[in-house]
Protein backbone atom coordinates (compact mmCIF):
# COMPACT_ATOMS: atom_id res chain seq x y z
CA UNK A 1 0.00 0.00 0.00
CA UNK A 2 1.67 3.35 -0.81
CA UNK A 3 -0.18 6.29 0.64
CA UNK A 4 -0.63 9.55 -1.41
CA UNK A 5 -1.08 13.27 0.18
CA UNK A 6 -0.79 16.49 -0.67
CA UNK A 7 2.38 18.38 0.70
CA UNK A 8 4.68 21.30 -0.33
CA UNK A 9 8.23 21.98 0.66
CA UNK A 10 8.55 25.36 2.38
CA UNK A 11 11.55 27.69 2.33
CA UNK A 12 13.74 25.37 4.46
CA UNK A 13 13.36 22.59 2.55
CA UNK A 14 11.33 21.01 5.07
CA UNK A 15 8.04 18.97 3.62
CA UNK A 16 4.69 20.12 4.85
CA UNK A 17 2.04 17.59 4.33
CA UNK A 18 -1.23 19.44 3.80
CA UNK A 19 -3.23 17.47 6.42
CA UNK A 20 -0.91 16.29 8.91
CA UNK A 21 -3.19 13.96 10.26
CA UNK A 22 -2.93 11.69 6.86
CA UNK A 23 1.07 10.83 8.08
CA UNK A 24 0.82 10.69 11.99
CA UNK A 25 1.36 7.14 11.21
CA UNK A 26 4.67 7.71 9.88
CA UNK A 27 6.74 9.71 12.76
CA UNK A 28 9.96 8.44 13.80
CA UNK A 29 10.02 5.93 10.21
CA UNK A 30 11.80 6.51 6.80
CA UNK A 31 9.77 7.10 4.00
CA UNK A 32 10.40 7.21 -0.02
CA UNK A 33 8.63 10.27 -1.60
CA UNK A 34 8.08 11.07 -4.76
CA UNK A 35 7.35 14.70 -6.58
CA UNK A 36 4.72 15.65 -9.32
CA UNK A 37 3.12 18.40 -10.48
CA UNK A 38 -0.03 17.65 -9.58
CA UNK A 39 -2.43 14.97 -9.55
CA UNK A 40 -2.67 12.65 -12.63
CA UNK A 41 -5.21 13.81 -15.11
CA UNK A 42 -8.75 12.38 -14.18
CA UNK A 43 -8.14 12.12 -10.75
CA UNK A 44 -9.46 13.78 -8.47
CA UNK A 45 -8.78 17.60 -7.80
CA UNK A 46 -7.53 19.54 -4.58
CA UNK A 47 -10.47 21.04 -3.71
CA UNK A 48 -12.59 17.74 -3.77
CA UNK A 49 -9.49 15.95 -1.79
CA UNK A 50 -9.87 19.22 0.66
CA UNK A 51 -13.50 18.50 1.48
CA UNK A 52 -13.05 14.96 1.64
CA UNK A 53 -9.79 15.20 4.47
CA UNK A 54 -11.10 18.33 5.66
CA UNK A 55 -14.91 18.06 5.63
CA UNK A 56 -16.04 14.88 5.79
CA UNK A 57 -13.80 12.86 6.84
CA UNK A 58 -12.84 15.12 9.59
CA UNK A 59 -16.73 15.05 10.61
CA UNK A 60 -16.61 11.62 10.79
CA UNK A 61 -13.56 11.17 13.13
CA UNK A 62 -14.85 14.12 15.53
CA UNK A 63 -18.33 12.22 15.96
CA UNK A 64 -16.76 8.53 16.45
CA UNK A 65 -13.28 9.23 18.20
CA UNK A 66 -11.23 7.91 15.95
CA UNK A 67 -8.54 8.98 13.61
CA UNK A 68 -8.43 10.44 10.48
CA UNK A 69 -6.76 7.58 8.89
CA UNK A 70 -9.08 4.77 10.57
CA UNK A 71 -11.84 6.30 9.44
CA UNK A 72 -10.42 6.76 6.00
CA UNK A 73 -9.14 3.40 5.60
CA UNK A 74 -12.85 2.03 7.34
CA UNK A 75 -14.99 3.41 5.21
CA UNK A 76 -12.90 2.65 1.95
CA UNK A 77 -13.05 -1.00 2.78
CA UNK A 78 -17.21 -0.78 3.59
CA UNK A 79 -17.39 0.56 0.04
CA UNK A 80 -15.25 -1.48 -1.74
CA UNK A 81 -17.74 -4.38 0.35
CA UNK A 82 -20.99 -2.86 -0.51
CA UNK A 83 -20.01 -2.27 -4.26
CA UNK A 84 -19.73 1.57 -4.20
CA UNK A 85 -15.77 1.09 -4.95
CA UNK A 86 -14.28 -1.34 -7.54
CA UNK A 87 -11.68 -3.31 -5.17
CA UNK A 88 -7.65 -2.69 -6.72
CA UNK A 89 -5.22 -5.18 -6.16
CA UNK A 90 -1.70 -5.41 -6.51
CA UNK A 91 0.53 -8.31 -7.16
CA UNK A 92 3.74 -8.37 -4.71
CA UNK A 93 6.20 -11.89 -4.26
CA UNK A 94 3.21 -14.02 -6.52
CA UNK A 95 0.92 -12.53 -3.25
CA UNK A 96 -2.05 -10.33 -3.42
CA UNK A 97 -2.63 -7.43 -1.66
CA UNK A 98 -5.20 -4.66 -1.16
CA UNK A 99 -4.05 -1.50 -3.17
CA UNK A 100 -5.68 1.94 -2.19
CA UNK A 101 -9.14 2.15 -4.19
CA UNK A 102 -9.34 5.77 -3.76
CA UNK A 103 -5.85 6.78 -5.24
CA UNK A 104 -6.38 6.48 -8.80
CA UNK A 105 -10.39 6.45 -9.08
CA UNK A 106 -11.53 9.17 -11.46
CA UNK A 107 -13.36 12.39 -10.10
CA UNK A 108 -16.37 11.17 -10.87
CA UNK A 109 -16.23 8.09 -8.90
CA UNK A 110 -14.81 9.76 -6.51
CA UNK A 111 -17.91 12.13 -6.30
CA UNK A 112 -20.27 9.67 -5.79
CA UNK A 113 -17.86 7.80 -3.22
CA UNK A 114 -18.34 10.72 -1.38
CA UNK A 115 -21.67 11.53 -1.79
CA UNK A 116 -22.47 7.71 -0.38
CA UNK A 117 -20.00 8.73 2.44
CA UNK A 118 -22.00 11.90 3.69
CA UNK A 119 -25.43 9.97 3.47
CA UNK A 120 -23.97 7.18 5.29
CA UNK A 121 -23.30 9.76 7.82
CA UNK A 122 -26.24 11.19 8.34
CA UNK A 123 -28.18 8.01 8.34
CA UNK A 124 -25.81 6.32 10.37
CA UNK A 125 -24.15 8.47 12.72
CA UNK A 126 -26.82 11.14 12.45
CA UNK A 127 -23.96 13.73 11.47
CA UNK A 128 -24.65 16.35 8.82
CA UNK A 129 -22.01 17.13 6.62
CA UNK A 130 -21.81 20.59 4.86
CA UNK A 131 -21.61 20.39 1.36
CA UNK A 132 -18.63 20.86 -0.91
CA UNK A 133 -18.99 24.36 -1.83
C-alpha cells in the first residue's frame, strides 16, 4: 500500500504535508517520496481531496473518536464491500494485496464515493455534513 497526500516543501526545505493527520502514522520511520506536479489527469482535484480530508472525513472522526486515517481506511473498505468502490489489487512476491481504491479512481467516482460517504453519515451516525462548496 503506498499512501498519497498532498504536501509542499517550504523555504527550508522542510516537507509540509497538507493534512498532517494523513502521516501521523509515519513519525519516527523513513519514507520514499516522490514529486509531481499535480495529480494525474482524471483524478481527483484539490479542492474535492480538501472536502473529503477536511470536511467529511474530519466530521466523521470528531463524531466517532477515531482517527483520520481509521476512518479513511474504514470506510474505503465498507465501500469497496458494498459495491460503491471497484476493489484494486496489486501483485507483490506471486501474493495479493489490497491496493488503495481511492488513489487512482476518477473524479467522478470519486464524487459519488463521497456523496455515499455523507449519506452514510447522516443516516448512520446522524452527522450532517456541509456540502462541498
Amino acid at each position: 500500500m503506498s499512501p498519497r497526500f498532498l504536501a509542499h516543501v517550504n523555504q527550508d526545505g522542510h516537507i509540509v504535508p497538507a493534512f498532517p493527520e494523513r502521516v501521523a502514522r509515519f513519525v519516527g520511520k523513513d519514507v520514499w517520496i516522490s514529486t509531481h506536479e499535480g495529480p494525474s489527469p482524471g483524478l481527483r482535484s484539490s479542492d474535492a481531496n480538501r472536502y473529503y480530508w477536511g470536511v467529511v472525513v474530519r466530521a466523521i472522526s470528531e463524531e466517532t473518536g477515531n482517527d483520520p486515517e481509521t476512518v479513511h481506511f474504514g470506510l474505503k473498505r465498507e465501500a469497496v464491500r458494498l459495491g460503491v468502490l471497484d476493489p484494486e489489487y496489486i501483485l507483490l512476491g506471486g501474493e495479493m494485496l489490497e491496493a488503495e481504491p481511492t488513489t487512482r479512481v476518477d473524479s467522478e467516482a470519486f464524487s459519488r464515493y463521497v456523496a455515499w460517504i455523507v449519506d452514510w453519515a447522516r443516516t448512520k451516525l446522524d452527522v450532517h455534513i456541509e456540502d462541498q462548496s
